[in-house]
ModelCIF file with pLDDT and N, C-alpha, C, O atoms, coordinates in Angstrom:
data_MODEL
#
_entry.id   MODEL 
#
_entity.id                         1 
_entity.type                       polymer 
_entity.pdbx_number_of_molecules   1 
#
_entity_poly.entity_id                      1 
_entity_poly.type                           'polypeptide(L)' 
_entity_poly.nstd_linkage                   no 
_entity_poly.nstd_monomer                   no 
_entity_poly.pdbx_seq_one_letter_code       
;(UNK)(UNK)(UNK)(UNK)(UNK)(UNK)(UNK)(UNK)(UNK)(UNK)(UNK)(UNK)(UNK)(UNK)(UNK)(UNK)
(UNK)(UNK)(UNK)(UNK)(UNK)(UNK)(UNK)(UNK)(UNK)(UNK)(UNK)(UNK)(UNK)(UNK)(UNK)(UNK)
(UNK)(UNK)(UNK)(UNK)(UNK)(UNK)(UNK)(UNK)(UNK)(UNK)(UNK)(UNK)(UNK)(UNK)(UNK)(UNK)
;
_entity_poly.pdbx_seq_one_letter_code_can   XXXXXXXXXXXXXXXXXXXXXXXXXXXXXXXXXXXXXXXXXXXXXXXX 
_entity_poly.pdbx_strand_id                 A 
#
loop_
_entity_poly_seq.entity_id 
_entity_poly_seq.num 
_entity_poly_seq.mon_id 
_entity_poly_seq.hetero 
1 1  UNK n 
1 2  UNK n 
1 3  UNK n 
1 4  UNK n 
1 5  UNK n 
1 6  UNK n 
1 7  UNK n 
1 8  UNK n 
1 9  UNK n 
1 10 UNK n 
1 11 UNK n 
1 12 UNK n 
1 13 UNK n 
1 14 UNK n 
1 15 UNK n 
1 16 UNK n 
1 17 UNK n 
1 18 UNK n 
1 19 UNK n 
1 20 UNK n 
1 21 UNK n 
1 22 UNK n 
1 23 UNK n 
1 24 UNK n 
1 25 UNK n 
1 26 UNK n 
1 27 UNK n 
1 28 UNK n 
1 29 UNK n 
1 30 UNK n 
1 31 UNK n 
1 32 UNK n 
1 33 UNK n 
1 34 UNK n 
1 35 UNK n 
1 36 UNK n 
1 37 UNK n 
1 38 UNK n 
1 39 UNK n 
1 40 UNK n 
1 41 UNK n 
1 42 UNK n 
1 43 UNK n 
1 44 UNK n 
1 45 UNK n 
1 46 UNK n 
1 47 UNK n 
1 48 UNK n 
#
_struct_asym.id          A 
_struct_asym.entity_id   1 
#
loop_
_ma_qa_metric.id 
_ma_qa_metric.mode 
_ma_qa_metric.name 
_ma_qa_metric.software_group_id 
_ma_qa_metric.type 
1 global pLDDT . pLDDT 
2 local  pLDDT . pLDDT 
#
_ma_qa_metric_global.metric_id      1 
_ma_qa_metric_global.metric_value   96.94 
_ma_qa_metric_global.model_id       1 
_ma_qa_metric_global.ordinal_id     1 
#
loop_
_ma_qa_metric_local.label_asym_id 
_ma_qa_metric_local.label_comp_id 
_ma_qa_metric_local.label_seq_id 
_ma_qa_metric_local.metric_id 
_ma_qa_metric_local.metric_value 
_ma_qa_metric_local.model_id 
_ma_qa_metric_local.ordinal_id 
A UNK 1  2 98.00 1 1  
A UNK 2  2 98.00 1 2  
A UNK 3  2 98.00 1 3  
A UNK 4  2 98.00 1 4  
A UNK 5  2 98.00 1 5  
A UNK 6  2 98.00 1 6  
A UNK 7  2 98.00 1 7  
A UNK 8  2 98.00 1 8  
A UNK 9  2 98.00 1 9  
A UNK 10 2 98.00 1 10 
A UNK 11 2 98.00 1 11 
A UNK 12 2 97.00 1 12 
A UNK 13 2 97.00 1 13 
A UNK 14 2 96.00 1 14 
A UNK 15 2 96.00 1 15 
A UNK 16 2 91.00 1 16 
A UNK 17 2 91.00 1 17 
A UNK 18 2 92.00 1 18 
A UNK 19 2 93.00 1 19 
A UNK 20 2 95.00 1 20 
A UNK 21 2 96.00 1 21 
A UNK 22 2 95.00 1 22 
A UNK 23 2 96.00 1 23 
A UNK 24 2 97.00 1 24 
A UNK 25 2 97.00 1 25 
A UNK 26 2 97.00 1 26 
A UNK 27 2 98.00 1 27 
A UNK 28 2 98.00 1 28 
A UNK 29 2 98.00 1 29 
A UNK 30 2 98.00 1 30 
A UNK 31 2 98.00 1 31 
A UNK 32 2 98.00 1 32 
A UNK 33 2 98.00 1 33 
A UNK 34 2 98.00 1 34 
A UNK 35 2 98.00 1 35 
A UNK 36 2 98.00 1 36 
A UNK 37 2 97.00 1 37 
A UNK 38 2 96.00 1 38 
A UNK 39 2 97.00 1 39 
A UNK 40 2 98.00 1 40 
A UNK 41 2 98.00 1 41 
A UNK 42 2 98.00 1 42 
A UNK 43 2 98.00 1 43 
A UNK 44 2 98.00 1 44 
A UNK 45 2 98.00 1 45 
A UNK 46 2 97.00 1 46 
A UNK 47 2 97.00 1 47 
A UNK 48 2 97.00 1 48 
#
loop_
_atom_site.group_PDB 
_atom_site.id 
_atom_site.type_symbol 
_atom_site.label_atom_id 
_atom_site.label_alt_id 
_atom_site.label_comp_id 
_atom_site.label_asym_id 
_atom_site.label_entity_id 
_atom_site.label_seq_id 
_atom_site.pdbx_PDB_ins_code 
_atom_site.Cartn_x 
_atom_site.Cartn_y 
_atom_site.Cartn_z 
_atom_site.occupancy 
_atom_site.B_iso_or_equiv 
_atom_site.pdbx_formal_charge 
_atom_site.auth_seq_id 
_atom_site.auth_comp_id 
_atom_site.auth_asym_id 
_atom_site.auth_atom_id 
_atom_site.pdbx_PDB_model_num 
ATOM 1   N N  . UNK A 1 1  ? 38.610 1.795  -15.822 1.00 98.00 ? 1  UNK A N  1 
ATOM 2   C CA . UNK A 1 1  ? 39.057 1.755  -14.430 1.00 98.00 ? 1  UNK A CA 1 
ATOM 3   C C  . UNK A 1 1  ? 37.897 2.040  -13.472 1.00 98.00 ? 1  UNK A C  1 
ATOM 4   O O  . UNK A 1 1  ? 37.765 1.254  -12.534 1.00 98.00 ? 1  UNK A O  1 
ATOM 5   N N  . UNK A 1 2  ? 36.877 3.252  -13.607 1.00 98.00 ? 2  UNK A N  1 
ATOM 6   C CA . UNK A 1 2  ? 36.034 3.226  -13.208 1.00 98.00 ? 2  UNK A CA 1 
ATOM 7   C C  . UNK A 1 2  ? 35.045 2.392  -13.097 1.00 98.00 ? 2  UNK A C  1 
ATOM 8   O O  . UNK A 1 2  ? 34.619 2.088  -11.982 1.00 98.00 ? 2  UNK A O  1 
ATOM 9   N N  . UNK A 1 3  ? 34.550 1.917  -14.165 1.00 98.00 ? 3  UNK A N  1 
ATOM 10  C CA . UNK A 1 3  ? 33.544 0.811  -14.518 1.00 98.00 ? 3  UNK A CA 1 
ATOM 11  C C  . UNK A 1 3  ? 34.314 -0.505 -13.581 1.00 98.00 ? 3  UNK A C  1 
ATOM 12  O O  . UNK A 1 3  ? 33.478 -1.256 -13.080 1.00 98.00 ? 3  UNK A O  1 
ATOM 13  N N  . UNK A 1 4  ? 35.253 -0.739 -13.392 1.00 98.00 ? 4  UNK A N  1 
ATOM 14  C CA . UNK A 1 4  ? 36.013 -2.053 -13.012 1.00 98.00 ? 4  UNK A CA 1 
ATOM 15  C C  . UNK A 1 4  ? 35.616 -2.147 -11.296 1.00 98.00 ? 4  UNK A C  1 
ATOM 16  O O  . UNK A 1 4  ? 34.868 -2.928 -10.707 1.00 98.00 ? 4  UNK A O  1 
ATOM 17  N N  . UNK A 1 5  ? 36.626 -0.771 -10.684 1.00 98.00 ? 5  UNK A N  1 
ATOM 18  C CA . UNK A 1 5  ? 35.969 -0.224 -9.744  1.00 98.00 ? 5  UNK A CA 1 
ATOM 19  C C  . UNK A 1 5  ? 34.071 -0.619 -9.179  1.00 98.00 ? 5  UNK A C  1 
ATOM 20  O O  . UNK A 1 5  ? 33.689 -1.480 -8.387  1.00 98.00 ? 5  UNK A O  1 
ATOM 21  N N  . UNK A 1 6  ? 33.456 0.148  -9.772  1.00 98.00 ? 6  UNK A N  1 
ATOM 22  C CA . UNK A 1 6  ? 31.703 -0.549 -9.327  1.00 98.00 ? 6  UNK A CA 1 
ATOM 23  C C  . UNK A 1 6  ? 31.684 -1.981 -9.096  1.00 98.00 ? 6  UNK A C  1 
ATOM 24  O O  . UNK A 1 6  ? 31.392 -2.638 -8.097  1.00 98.00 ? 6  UNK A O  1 
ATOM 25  N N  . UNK A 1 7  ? 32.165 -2.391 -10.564 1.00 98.00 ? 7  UNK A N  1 
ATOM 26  C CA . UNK A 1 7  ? 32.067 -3.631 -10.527 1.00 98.00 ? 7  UNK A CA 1 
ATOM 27  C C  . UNK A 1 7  ? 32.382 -4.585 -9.659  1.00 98.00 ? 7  UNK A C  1 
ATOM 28  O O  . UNK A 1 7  ? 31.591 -5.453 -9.290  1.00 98.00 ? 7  UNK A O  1 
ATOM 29  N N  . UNK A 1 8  ? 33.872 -4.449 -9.185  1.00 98.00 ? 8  UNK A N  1 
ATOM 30  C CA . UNK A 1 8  ? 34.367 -5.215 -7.938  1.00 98.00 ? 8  UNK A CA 1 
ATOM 31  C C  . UNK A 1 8  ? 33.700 -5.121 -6.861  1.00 98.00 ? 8  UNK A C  1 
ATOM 32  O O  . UNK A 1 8  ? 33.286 -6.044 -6.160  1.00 98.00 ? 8  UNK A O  1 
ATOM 33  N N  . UNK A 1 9  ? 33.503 -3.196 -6.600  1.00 98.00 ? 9  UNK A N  1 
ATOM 34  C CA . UNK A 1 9  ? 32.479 -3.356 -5.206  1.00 98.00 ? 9  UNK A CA 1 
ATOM 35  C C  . UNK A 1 9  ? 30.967 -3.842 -5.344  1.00 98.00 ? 9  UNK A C  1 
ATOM 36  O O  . UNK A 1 9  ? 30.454 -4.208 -4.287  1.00 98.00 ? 9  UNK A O  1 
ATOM 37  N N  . UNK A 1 10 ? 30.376 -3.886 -6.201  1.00 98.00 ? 10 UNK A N  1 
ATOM 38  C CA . UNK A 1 10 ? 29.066 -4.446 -6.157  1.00 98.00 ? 10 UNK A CA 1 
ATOM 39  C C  . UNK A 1 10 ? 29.098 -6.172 -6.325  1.00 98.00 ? 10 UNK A C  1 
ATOM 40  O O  . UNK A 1 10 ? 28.534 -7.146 -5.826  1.00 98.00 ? 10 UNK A O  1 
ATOM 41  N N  . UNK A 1 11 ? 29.753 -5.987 -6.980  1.00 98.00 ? 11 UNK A N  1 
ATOM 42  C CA . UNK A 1 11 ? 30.064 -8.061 -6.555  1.00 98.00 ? 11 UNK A CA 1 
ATOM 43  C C  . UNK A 1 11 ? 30.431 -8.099 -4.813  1.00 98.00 ? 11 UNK A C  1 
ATOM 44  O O  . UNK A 1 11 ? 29.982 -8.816 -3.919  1.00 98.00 ? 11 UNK A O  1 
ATOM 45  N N  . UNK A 1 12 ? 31.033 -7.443 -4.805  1.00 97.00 ? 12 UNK A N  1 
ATOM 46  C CA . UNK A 1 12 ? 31.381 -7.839 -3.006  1.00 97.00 ? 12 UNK A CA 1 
ATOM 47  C C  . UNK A 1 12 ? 30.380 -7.744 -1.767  1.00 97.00 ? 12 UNK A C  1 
ATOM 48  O O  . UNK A 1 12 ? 29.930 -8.493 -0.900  1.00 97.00 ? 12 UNK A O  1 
ATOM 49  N N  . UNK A 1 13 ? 30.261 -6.153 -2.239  1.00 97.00 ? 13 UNK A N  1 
ATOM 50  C CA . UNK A 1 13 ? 29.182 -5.257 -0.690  1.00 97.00 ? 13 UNK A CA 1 
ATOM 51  C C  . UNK A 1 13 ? 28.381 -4.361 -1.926  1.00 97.00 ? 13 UNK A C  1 
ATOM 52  O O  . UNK A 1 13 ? 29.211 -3.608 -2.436  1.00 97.00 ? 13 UNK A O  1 
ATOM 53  N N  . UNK A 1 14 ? 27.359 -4.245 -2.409  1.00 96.00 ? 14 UNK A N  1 
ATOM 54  C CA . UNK A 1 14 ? 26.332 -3.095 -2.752  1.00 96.00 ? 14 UNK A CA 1 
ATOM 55  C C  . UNK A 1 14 ? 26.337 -1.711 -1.628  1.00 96.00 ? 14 UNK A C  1 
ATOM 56  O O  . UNK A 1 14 ? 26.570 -0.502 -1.605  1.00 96.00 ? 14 UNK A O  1 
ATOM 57  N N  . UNK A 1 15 ? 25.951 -2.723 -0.845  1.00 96.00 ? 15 UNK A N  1 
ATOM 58  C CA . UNK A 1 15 ? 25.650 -1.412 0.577   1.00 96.00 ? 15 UNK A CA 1 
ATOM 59  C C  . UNK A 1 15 ? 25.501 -1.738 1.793   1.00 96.00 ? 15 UNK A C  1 
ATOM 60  O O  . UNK A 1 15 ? 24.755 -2.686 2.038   1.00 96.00 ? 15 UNK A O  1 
ATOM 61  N N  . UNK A 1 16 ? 26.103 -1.111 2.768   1.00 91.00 ? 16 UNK A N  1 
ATOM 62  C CA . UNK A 1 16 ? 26.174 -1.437 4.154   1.00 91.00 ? 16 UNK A CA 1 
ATOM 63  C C  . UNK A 1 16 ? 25.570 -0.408 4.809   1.00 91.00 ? 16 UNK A C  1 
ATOM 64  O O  . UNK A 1 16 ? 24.499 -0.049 4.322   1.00 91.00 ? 16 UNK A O  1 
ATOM 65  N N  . UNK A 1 17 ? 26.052 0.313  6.021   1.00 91.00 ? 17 UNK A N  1 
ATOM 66  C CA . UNK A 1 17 ? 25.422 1.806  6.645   1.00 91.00 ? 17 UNK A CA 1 
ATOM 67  C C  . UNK A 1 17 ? 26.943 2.220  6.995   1.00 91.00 ? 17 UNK A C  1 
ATOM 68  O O  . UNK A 1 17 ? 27.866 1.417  7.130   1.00 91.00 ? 17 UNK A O  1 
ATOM 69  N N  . UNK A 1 18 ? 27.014 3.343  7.091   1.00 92.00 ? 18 UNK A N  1 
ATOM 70  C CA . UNK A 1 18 ? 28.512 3.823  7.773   1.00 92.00 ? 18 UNK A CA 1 
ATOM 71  C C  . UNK A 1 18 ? 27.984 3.991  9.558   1.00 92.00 ? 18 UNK A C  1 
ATOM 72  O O  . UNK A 1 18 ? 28.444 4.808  10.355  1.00 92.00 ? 18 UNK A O  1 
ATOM 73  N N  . UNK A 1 19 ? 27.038 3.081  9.799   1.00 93.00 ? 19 UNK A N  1 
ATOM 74  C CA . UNK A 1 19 ? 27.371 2.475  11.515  1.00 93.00 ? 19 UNK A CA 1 
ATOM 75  C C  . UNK A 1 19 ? 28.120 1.333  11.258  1.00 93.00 ? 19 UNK A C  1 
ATOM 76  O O  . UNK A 1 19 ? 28.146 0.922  12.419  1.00 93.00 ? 19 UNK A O  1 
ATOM 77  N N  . UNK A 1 20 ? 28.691 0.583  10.691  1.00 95.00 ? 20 UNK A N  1 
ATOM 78  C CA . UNK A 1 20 ? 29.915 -0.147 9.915   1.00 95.00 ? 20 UNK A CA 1 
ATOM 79  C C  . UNK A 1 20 ? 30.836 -0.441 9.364   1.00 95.00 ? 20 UNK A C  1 
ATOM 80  O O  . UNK A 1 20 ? 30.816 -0.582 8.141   1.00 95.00 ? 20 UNK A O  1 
ATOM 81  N N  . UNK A 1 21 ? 31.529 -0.558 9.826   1.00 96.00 ? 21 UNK A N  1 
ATOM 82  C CA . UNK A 1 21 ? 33.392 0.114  8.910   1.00 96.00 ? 21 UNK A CA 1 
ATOM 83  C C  . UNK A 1 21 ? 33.243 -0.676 7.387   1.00 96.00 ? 21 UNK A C  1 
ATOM 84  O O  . UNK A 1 21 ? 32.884 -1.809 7.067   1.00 96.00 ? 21 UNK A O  1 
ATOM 85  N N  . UNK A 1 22 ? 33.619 0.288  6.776   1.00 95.00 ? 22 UNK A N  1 
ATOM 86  C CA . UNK A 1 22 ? 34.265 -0.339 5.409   1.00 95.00 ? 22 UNK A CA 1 
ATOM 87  C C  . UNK A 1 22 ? 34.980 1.121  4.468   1.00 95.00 ? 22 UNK A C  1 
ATOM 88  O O  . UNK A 1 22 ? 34.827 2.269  4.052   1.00 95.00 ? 22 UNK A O  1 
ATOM 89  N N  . UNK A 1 23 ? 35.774 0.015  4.577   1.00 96.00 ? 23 UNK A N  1 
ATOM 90  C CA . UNK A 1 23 ? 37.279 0.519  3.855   1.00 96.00 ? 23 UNK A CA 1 
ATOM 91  C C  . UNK A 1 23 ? 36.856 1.927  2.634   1.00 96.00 ? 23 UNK A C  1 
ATOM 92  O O  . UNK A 1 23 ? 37.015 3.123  2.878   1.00 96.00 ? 23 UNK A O  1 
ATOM 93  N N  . UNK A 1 24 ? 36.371 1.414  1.500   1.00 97.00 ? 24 UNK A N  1 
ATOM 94  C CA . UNK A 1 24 ? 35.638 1.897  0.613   1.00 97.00 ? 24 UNK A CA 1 
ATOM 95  C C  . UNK A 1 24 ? 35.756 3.680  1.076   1.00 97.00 ? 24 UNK A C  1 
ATOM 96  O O  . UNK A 1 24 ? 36.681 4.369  0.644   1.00 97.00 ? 24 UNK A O  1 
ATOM 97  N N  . UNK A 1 25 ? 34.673 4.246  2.004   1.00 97.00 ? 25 UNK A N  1 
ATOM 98  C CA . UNK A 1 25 ? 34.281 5.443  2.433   1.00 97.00 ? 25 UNK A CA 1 
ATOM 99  C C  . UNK A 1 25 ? 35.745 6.116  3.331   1.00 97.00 ? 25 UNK A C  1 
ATOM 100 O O  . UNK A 1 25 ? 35.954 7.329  3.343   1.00 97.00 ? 25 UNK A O  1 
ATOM 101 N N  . UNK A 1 26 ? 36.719 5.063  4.085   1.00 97.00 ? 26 UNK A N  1 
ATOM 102 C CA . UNK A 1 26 ? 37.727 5.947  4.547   1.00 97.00 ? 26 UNK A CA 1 
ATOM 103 C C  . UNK A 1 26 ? 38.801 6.319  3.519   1.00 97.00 ? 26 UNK A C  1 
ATOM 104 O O  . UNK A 1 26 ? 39.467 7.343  3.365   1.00 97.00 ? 26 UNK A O  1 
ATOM 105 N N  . UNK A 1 27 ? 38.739 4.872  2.711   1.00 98.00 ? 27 UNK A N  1 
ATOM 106 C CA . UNK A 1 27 ? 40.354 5.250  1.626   1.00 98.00 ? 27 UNK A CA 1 
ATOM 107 C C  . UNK A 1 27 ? 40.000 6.862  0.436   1.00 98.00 ? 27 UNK A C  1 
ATOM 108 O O  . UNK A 1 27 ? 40.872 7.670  0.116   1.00 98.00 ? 27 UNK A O  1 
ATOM 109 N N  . UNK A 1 28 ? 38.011 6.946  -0.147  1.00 98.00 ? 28 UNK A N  1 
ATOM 110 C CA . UNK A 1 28 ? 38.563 7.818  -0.726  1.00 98.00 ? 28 UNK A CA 1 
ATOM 111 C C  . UNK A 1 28 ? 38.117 8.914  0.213   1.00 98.00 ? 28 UNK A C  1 
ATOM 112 O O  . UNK A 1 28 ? 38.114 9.942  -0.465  1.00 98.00 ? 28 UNK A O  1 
ATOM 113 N N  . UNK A 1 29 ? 37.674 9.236  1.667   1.00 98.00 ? 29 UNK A N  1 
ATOM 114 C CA . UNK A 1 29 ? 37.876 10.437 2.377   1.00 98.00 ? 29 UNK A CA 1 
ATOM 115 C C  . UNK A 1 29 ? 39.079 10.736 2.526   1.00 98.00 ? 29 UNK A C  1 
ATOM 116 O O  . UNK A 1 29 ? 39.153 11.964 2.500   1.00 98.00 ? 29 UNK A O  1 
ATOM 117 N N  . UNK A 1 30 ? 40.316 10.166 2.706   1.00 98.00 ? 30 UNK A N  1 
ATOM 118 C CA . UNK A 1 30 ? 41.115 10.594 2.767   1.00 98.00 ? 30 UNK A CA 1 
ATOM 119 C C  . UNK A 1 30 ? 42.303 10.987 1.580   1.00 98.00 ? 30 UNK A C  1 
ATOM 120 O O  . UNK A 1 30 ? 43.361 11.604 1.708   1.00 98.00 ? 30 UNK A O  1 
ATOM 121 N N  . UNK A 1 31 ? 41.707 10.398 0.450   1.00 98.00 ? 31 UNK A N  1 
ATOM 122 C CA . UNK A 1 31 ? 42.321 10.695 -0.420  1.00 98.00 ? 31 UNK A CA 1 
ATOM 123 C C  . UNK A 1 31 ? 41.510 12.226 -1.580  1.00 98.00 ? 31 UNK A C  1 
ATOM 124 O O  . UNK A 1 31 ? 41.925 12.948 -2.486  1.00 98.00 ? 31 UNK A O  1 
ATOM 125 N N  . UNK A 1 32 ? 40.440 12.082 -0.954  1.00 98.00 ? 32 UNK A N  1 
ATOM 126 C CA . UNK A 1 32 ? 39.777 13.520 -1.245  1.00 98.00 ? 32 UNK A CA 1 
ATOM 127 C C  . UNK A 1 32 ? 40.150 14.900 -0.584  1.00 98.00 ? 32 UNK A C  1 
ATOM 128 O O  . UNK A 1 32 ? 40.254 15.976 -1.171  1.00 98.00 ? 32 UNK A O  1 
ATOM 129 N N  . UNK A 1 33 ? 40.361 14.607 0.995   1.00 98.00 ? 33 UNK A N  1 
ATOM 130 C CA . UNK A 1 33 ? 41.038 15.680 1.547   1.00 98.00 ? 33 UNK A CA 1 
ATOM 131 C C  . UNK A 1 33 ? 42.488 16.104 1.166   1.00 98.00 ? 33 UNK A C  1 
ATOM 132 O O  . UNK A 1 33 ? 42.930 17.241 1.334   1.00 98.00 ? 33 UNK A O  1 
ATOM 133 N N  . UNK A 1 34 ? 43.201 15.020 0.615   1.00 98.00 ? 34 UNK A N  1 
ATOM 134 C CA . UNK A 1 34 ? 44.641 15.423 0.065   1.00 98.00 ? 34 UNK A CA 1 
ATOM 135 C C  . UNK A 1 34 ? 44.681 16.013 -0.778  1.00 98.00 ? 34 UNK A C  1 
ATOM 136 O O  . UNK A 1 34 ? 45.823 16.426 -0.980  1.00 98.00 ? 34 UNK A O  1 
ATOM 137 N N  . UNK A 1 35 ? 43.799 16.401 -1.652  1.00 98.00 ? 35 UNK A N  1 
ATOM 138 C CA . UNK A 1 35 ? 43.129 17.284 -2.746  1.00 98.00 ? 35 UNK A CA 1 
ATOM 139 C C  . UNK A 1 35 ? 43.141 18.657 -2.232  1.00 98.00 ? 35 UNK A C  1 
ATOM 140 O O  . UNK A 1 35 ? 43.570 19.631 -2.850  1.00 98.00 ? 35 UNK A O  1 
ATOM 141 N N  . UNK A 1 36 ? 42.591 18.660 -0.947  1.00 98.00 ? 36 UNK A N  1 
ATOM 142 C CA . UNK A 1 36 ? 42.155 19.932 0.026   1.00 98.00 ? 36 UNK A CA 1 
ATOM 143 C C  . UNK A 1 36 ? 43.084 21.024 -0.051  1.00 98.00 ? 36 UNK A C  1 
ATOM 144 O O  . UNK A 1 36 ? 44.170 20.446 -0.066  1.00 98.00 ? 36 UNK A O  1 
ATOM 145 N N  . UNK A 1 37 ? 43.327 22.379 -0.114  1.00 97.00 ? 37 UNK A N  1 
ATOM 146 C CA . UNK A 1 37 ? 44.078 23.032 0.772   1.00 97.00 ? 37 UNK A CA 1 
ATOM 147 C C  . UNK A 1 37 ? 43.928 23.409 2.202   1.00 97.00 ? 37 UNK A C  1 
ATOM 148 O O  . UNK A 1 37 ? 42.745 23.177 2.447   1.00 97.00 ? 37 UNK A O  1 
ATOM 149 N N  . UNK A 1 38 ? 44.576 23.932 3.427   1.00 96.00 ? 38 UNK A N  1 
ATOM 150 C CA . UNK A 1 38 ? 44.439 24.339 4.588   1.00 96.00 ? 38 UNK A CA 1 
ATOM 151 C C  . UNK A 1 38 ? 44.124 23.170 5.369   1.00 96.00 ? 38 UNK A C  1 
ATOM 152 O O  . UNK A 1 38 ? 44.769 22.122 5.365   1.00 96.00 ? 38 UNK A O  1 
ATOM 153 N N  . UNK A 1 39 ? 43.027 23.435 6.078   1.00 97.00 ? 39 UNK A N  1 
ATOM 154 C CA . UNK A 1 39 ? 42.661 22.106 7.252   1.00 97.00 ? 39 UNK A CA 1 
ATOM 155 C C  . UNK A 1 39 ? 40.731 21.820 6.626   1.00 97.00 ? 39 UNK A C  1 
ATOM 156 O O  . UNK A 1 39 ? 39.674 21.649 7.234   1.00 97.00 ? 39 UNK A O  1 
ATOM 157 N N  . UNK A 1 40 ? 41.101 21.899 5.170   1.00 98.00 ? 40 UNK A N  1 
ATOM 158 C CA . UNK A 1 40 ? 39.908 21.052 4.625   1.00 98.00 ? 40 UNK A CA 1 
ATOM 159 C C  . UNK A 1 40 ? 39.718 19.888 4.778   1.00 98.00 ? 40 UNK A C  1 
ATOM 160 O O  . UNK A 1 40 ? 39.266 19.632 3.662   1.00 98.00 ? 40 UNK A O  1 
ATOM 161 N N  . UNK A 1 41 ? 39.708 18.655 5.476   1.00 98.00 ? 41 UNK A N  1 
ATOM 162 C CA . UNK A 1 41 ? 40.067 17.639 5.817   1.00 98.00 ? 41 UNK A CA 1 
ATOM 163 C C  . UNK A 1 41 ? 38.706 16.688 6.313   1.00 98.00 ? 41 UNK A C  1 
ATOM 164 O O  . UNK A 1 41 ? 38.771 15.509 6.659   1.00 98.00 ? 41 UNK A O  1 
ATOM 165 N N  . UNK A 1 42 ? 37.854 17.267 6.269   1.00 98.00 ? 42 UNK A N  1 
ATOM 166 C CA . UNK A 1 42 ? 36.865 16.550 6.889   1.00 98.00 ? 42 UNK A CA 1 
ATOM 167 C C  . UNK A 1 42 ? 35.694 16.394 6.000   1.00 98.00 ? 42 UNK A C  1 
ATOM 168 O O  . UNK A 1 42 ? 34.992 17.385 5.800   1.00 98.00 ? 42 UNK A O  1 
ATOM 169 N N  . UNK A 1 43 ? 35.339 15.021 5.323   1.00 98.00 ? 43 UNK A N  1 
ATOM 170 C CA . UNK A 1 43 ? 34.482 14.986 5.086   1.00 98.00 ? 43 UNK A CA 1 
ATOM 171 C C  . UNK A 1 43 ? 32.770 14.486 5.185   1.00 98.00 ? 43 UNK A C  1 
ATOM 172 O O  . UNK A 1 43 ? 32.361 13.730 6.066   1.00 98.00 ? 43 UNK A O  1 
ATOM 173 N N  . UNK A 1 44 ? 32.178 14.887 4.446   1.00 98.00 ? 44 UNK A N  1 
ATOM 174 C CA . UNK A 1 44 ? 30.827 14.392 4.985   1.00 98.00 ? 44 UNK A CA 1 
ATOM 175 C C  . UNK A 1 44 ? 30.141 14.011 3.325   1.00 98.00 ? 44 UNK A C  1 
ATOM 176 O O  . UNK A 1 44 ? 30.151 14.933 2.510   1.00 98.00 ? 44 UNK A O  1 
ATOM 177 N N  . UNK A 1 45 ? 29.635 12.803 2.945   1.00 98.00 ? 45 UNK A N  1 
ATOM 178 C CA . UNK A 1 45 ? 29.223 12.615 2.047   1.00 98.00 ? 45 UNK A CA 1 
ATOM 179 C C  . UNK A 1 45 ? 27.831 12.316 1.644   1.00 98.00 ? 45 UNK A C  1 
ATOM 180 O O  . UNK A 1 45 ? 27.201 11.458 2.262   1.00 98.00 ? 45 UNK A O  1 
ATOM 181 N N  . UNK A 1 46 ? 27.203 13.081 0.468   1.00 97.00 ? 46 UNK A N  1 
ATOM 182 C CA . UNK A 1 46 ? 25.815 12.886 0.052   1.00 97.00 ? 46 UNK A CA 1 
ATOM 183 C C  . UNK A 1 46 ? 25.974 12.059 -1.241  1.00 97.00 ? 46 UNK A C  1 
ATOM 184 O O  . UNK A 1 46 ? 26.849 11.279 -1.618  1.00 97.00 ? 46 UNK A O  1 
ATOM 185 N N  . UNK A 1 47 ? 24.800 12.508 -1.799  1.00 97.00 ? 47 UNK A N  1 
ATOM 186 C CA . UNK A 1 47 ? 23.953 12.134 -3.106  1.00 97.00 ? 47 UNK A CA 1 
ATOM 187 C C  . UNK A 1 47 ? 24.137 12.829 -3.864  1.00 97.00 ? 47 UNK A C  1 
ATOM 188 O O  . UNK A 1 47 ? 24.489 12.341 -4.938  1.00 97.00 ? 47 UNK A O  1 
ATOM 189 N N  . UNK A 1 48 ? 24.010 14.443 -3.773  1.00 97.00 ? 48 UNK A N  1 
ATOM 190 C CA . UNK A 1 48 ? 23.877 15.052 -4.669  1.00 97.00 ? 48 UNK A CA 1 
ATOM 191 C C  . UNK A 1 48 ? 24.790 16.317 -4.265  1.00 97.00 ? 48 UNK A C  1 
ATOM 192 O O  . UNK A 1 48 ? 24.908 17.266 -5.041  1.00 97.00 ? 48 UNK A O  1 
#
């Protein structure tokens, strides 16, 4: 599922900048904060 995942997105988009919407970075921010307790809700994403 994972491996399938990359796969689809690198056939599509490799990489854009987030001065650019794509779906990708909002569906799992928000599905990472549902993870959250309290008003953990905001994320910011790296590398490492």
């Amino acid at each position: 599922d994972v491996v399938e995942a990359i796969v689809s997105q690198t056939q599509r988009l490799q990489h854009s900048t987030v001065l650019y919407l794509n779906h990708a970075i909002a569906e799992f921010a928000e599905a990472l904060a549902s993870k959250m307790p309290g008003d953990l809700k905001v994320v910011f994403f790296t590398n490492s």
